[in-house]
N, C-alpha and C. Protein backbone atom coordinates (compact mmCIF):
# COMPACT_ATOMS: atom_id res chain seq x y z
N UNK A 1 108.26 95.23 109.19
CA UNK A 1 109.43 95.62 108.41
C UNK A 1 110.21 94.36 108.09
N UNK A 2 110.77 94.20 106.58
CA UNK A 2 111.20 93.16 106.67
C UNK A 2 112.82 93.83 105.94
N UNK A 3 113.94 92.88 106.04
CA UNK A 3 114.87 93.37 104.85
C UNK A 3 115.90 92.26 104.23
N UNK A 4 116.36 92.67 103.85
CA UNK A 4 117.15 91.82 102.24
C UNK A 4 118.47 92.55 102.19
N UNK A 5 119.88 91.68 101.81
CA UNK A 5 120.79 92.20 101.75
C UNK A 5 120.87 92.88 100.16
N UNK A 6 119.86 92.26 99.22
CA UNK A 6 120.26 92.99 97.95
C UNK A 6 118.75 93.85 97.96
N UNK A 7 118.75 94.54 96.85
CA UNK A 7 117.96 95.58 96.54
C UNK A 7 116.41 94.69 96.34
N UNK A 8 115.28 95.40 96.82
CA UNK A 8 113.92 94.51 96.76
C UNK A 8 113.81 94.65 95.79
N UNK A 9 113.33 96.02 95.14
CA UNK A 9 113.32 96.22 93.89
C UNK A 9 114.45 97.06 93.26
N UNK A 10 115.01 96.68 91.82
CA UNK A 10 116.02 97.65 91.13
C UNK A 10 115.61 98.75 90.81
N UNK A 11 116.89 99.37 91.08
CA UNK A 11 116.38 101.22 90.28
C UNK A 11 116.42 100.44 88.83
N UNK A 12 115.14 101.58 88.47
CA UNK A 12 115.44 101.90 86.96
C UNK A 12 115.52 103.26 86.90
N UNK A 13 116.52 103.45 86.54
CA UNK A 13 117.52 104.62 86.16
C UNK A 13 118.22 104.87 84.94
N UNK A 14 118.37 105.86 84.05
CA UNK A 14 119.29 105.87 83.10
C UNK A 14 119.53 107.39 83.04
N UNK A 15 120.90 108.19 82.72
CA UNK A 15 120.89 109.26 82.30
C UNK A 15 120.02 110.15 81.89
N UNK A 16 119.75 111.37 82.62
CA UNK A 16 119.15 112.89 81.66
C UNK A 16 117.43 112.14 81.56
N UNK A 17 116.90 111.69 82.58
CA UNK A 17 115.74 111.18 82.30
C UNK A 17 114.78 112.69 82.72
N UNK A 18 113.34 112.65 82.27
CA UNK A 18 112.22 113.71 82.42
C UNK A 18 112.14 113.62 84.26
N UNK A 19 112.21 112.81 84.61
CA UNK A 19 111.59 112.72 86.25
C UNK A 19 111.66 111.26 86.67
N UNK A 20 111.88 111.41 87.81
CA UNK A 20 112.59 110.30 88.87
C UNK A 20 112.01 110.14 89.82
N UNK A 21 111.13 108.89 90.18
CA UNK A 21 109.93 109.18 91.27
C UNK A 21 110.55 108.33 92.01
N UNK A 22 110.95 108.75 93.60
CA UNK A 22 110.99 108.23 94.77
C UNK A 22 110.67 107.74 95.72
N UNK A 23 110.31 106.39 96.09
CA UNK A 23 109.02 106.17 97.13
C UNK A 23 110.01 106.12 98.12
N UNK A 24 109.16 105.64 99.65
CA UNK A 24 109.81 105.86 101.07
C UNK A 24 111.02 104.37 100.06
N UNK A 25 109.86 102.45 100.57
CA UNK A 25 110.63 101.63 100.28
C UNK A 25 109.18 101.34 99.54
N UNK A 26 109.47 99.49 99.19
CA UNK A 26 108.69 98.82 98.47
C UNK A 26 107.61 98.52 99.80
N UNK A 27 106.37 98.75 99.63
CA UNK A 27 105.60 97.70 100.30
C UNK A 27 105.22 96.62 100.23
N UNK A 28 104.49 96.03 101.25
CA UNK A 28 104.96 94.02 100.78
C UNK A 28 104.50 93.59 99.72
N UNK A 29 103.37 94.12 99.02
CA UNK A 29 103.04 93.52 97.96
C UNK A 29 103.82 94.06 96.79
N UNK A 30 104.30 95.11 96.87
CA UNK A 30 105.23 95.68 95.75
C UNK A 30 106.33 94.58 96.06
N UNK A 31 107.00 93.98 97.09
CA UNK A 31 108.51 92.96 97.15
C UNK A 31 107.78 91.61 97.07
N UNK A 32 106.31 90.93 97.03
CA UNK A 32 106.37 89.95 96.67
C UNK A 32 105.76 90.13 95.57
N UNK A 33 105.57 90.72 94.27
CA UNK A 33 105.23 91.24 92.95
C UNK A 33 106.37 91.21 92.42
N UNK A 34 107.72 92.15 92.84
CA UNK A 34 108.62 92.02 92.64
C UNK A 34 108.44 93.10 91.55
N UNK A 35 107.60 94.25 91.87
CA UNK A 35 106.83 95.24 91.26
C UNK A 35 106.88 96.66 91.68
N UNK A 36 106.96 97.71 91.22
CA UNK A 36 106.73 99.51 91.84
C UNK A 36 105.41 99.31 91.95
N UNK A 37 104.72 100.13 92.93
CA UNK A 37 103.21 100.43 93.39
C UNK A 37 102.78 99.48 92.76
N UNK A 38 102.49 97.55 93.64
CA UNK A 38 102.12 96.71 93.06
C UNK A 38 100.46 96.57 93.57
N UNK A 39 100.69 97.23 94.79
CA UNK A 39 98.81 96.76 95.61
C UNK A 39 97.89 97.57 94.16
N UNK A 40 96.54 96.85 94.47
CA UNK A 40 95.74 97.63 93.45
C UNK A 40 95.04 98.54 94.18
N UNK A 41 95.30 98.74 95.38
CA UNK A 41 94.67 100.61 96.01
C UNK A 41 95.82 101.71 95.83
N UNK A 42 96.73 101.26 94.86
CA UNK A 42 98.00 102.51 94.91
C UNK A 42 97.23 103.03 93.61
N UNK A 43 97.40 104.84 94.05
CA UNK A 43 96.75 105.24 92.46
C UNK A 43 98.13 105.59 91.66
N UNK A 44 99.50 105.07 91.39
CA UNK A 44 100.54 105.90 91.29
C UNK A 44 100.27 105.31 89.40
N UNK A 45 100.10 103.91 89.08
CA UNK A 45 100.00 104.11 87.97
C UNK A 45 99.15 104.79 87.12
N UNK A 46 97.96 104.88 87.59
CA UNK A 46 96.35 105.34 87.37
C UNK A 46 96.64 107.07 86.94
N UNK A 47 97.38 107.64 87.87
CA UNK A 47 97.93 108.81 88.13
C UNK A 47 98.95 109.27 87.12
N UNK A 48 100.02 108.11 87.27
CA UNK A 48 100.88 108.86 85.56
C UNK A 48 100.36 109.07 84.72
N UNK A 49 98.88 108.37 83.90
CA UNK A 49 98.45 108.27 82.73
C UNK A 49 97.40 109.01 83.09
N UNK A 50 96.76 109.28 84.05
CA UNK A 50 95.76 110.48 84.30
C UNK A 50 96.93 111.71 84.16
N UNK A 51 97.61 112.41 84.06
CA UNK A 51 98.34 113.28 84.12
C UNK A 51 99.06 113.80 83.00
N UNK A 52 99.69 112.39 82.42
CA UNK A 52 99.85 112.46 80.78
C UNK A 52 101.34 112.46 80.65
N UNK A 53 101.79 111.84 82.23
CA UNK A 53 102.78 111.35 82.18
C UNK A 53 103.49 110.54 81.15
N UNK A 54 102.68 109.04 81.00
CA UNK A 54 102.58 107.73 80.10
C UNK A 54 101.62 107.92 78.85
N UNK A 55 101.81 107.65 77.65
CA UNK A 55 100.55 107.77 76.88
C UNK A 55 99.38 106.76 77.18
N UNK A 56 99.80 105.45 77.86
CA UNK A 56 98.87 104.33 78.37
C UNK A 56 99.12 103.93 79.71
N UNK A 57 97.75 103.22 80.28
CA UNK A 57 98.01 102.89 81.46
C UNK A 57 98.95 101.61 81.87
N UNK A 58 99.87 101.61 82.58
CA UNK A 58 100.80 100.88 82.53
C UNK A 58 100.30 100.07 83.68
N UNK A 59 100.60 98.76 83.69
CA UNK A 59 100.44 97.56 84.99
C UNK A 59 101.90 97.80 85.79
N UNK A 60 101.63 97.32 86.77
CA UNK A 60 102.78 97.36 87.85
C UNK A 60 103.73 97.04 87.44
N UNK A 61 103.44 95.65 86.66
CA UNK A 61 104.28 94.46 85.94
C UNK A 61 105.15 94.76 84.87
N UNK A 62 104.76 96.19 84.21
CA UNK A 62 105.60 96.52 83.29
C UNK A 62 106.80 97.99 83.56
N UNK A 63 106.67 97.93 84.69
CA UNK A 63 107.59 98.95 85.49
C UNK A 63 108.70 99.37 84.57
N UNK A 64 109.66 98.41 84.23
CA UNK A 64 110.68 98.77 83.77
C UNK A 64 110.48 99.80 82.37
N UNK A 65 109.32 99.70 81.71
CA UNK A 65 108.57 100.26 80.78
C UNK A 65 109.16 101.85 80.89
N UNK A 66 108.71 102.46 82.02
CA UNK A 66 108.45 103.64 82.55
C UNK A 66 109.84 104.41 81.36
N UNK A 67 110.71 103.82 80.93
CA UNK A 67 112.60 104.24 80.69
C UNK A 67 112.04 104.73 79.50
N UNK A 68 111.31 104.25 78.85
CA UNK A 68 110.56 105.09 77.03
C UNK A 68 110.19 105.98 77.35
N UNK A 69 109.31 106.21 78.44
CA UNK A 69 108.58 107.67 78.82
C UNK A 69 109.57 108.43 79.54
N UNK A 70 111.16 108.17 79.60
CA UNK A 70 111.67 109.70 80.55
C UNK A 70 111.81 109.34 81.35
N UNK A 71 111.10 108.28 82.46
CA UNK A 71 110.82 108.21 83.81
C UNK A 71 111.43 107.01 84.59
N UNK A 72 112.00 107.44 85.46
CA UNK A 72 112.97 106.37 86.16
C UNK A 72 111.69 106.30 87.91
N UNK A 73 112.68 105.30 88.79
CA UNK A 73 111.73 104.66 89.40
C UNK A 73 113.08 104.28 90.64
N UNK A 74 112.42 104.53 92.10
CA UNK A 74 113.81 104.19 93.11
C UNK A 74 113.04 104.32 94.95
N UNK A 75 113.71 103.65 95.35
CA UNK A 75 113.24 104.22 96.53
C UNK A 75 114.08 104.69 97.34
N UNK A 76 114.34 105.11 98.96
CA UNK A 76 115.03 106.07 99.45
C UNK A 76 115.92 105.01 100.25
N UNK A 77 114.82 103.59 100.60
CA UNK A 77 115.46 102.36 101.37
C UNK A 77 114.97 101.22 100.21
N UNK A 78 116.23 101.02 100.38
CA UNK A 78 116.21 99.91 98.85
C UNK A 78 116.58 98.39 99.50
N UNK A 79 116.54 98.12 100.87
CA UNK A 79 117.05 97.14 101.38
C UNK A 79 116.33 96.63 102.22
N UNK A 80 114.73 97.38 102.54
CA UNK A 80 113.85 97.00 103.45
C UNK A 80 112.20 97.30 102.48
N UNK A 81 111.21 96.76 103.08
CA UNK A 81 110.14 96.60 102.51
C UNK A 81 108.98 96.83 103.84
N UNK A 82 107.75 97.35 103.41
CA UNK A 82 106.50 97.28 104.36
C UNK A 82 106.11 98.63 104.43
N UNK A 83 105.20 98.63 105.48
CA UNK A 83 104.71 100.21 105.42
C UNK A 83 105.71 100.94 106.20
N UNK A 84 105.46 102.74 105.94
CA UNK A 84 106.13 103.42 106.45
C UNK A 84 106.59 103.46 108.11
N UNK A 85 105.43 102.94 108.67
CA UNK A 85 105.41 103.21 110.34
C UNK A 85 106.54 101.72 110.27
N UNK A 86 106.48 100.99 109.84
CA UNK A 86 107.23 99.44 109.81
C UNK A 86 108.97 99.74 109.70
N UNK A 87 109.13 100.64 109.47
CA UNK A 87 110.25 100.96 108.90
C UNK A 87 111.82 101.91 109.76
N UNK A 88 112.35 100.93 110.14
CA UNK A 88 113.78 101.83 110.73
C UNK A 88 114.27 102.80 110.25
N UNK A 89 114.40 103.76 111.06
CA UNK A 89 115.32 104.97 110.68
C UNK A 89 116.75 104.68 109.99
N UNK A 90 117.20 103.68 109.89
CA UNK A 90 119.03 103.14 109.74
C UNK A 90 117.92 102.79 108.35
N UNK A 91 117.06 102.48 107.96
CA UNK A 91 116.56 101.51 106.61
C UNK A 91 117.10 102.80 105.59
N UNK A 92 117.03 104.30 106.02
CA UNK A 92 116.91 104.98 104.74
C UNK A 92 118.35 105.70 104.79
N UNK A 93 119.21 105.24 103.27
CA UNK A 93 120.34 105.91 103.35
C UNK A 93 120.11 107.33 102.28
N UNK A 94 119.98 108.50 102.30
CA UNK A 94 119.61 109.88 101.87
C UNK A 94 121.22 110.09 101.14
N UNK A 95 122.05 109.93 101.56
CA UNK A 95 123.79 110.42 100.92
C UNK A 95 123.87 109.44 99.49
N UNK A 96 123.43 108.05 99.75
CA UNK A 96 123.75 107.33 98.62
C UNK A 96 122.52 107.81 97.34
N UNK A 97 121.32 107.56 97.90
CA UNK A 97 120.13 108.49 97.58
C UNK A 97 120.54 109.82 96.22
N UNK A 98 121.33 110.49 97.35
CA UNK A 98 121.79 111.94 96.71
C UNK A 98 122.75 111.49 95.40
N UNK A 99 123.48 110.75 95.92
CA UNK A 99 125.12 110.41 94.97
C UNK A 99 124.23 109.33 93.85
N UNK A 100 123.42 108.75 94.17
CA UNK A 100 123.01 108.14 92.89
C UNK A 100 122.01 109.48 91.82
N UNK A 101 121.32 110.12 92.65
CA UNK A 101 120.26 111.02 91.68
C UNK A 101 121.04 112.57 90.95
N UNK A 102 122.37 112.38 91.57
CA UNK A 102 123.18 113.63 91.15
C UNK A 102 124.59 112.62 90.10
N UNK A 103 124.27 111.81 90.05
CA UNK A 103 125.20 110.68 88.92
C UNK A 103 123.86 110.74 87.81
N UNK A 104 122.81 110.59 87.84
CA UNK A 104 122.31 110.16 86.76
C UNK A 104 121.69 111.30 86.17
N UNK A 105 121.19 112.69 86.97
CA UNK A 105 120.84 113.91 86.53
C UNK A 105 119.28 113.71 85.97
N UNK A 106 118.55 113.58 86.53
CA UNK A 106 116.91 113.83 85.62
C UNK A 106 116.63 115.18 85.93
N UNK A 107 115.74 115.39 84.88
CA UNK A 107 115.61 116.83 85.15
C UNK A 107 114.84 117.56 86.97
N UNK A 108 114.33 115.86 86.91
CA UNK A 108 113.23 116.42 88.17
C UNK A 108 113.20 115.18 89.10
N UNK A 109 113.23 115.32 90.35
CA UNK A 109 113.12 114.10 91.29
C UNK A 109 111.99 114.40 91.96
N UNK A 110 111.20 113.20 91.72
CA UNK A 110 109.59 113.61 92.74
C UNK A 110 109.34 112.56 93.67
N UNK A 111 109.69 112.92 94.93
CA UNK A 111 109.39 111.75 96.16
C UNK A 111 107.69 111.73 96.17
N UNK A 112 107.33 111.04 96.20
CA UNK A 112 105.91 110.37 96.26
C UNK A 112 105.20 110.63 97.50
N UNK A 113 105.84 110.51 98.35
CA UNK A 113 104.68 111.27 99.73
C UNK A 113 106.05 112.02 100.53
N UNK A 114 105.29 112.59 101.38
CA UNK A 114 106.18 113.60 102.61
C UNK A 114 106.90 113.41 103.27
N UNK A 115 107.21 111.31 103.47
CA UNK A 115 108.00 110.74 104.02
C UNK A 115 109.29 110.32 103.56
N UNK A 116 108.57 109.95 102.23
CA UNK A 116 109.71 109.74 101.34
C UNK A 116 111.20 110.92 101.01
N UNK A 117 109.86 112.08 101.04
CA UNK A 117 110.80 113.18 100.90
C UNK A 117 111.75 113.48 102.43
N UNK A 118 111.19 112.99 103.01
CA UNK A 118 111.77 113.78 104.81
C UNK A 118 113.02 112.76 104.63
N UNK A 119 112.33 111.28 104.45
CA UNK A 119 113.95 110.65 104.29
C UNK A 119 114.88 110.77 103.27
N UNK A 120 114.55 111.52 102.41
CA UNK A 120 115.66 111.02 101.20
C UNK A 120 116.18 112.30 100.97
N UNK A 121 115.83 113.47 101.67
CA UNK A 121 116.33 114.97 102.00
C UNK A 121 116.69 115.46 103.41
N UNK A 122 116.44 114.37 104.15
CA UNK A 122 116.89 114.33 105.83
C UNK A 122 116.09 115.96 106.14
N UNK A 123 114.87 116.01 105.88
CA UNK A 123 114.82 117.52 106.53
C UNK A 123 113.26 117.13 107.48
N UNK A 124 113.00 117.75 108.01
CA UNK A 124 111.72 117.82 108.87
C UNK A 124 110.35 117.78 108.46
N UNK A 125 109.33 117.55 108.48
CA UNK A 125 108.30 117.90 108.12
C UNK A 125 107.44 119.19 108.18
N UNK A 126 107.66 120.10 108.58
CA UNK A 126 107.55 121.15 108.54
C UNK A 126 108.17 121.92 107.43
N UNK A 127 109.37 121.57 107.13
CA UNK A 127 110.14 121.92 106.23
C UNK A 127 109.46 121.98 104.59
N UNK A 128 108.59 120.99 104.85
CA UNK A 128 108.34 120.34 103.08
C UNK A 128 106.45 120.83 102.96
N UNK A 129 106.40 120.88 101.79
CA UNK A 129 105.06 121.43 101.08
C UNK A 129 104.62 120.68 99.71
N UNK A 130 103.80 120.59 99.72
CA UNK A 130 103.69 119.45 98.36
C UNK A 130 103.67 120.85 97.08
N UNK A 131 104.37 120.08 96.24
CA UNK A 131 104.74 120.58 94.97
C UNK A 131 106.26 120.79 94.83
N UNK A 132 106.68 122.12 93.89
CA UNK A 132 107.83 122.12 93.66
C UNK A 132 108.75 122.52 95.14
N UNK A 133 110.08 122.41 95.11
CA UNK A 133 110.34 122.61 96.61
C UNK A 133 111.39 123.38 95.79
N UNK A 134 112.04 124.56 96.85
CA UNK A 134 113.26 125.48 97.03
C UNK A 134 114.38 124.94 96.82
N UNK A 135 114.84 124.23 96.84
CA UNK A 135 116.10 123.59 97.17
C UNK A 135 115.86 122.22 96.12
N UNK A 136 117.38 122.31 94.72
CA UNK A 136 117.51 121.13 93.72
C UNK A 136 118.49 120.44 94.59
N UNK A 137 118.70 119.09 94.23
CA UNK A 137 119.58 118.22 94.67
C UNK A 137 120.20 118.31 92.97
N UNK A 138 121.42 118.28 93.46
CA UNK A 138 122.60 118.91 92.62
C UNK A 138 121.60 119.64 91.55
N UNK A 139 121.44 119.51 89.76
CA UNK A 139 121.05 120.27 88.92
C UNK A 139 119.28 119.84 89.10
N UNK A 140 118.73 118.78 89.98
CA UNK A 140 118.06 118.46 89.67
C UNK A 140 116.39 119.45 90.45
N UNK A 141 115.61 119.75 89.60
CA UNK A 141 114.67 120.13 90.72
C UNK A 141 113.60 119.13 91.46
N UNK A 142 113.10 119.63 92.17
CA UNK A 142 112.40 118.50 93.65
C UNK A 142 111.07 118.57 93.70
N UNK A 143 110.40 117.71 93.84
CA UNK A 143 108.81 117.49 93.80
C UNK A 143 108.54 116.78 95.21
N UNK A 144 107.81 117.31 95.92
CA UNK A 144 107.18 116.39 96.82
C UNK A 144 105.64 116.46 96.60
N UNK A 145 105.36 114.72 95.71
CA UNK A 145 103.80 114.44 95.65
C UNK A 145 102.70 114.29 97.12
N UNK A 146 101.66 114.25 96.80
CA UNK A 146 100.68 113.40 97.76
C UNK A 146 101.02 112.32 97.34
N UNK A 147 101.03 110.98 98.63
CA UNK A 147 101.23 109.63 98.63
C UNK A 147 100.49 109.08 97.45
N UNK A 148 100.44 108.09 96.65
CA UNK A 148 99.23 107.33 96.19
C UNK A 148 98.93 106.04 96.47
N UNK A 149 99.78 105.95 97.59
CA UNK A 149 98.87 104.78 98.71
C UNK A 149 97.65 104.79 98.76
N UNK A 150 96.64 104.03 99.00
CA UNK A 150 95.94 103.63 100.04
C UNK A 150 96.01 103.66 100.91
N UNK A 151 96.65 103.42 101.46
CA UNK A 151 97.05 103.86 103.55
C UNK A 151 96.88 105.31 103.02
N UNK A 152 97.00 106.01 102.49
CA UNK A 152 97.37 107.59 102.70
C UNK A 152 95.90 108.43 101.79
N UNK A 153 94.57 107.59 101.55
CA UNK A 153 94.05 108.19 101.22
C UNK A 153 93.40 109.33 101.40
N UNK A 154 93.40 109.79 102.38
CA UNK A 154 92.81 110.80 103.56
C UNK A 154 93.30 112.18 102.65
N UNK A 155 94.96 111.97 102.31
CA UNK A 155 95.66 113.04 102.16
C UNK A 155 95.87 113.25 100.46
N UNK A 156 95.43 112.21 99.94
CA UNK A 156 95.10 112.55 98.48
C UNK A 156 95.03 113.87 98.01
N UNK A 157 95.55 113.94 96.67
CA UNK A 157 95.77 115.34 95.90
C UNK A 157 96.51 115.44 94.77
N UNK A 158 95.30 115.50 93.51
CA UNK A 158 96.33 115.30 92.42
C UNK A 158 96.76 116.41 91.98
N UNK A 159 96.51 117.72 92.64
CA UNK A 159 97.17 118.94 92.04
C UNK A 159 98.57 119.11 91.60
N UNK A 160 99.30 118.48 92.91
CA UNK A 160 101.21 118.43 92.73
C UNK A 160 101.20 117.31 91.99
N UNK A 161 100.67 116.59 91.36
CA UNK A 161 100.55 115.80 89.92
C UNK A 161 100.85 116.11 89.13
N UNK A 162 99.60 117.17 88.77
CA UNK A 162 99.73 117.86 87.49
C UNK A 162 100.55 118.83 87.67
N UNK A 163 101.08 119.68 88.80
CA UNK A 163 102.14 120.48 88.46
C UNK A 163 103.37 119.92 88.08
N UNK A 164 103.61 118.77 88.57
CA UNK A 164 104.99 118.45 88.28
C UNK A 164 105.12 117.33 86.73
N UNK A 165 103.70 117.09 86.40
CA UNK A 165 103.44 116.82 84.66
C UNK A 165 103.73 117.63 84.29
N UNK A 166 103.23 119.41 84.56
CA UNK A 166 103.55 120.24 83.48
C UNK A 166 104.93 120.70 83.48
N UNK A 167 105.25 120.52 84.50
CA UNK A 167 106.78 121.02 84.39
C UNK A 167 107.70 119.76 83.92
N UNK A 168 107.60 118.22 83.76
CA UNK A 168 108.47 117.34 83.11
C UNK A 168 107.68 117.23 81.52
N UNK A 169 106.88 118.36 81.07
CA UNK A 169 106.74 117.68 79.71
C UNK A 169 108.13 117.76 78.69
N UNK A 170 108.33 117.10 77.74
CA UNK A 170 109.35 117.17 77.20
C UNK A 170 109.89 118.26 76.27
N UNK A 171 110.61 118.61 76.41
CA UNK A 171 110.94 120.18 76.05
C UNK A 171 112.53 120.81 76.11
């Protein structure tokens, strides 16, 4: 676990966006890329444009890109970097989390794996199911994906993919 007093990577965020994908934090190659899902075993870009998220496949490198397509980009600990097990409980603040994703309103917030979601909704694992979830944070509704780590290939699943493509198409 490593951390930084400023943000590893910036939100990209803007108002009334299609969907807002949440990872736990950056992993190390995503903070020395200086990149979202920078390793090349993450399927997260591979995955937007398999889905029909993006009309093209986007490089890590063009992250900020994502703001044409609807789609904003954040993590839950914005001040620490590495894998999940690497990572302090104090790393993830969930209130600021909330107060930033209920300021900017996307239609849909999708935490990226089960961890991401446990921290950035403070609820249990038991609690959470991949796909759409019960409970919006303020207007917004909630997605919890399968990871598209590498570390997390085991648990792969692009079904809550495509459900939560079909529900951010633009409309």
């Amino acid at each position: 676990m490593h951390s930084r007093r400023k943000f590893i990577l910036p939100d990209v965020l803007s108002p009334g966006l299609r969907v807002v994908f949440c990872g736990t934090a950056p992993g190390t190659r995503s903070a020395q890329d200086g990149a979202y899902y920078a390793h090349p075993g993450n399927y997260f870009w591979r995955t937007l444009f398999e889905v029909g998220l993006t009309p093209r496949l986007l490089a890590p490198a063009e992250f900020r890109d994502v703001l044409q397509f609807g789609i904003g980009l954040t993590d839950v600990a914005k001040h620490h970097f590495g894998s999940d097990a690497e990572l302090p409980r104090t790393a993830f603040d969930s209130e600021a989390l909330c107060r930033k994703l209920a300021r900017y309103q996307p239609r849909i917030i999708a935490f990226t794996s089960k961890n991401a979601a446990r921290a950035g909704l403070g609820v249990g694992a038991h609690d959470l199911v991949y796909g759409e979830q019960d409970s919006p944070i303020a207007q917004s509704r909630v997605f919890v994906l399968s990871s598209p780590s590498g570390q997390a290939r085991g648990f792969w699943d692009i079904a809550p993919w495509q459900q939560l493509a079909e529900s951010a198409k633009p409309g």
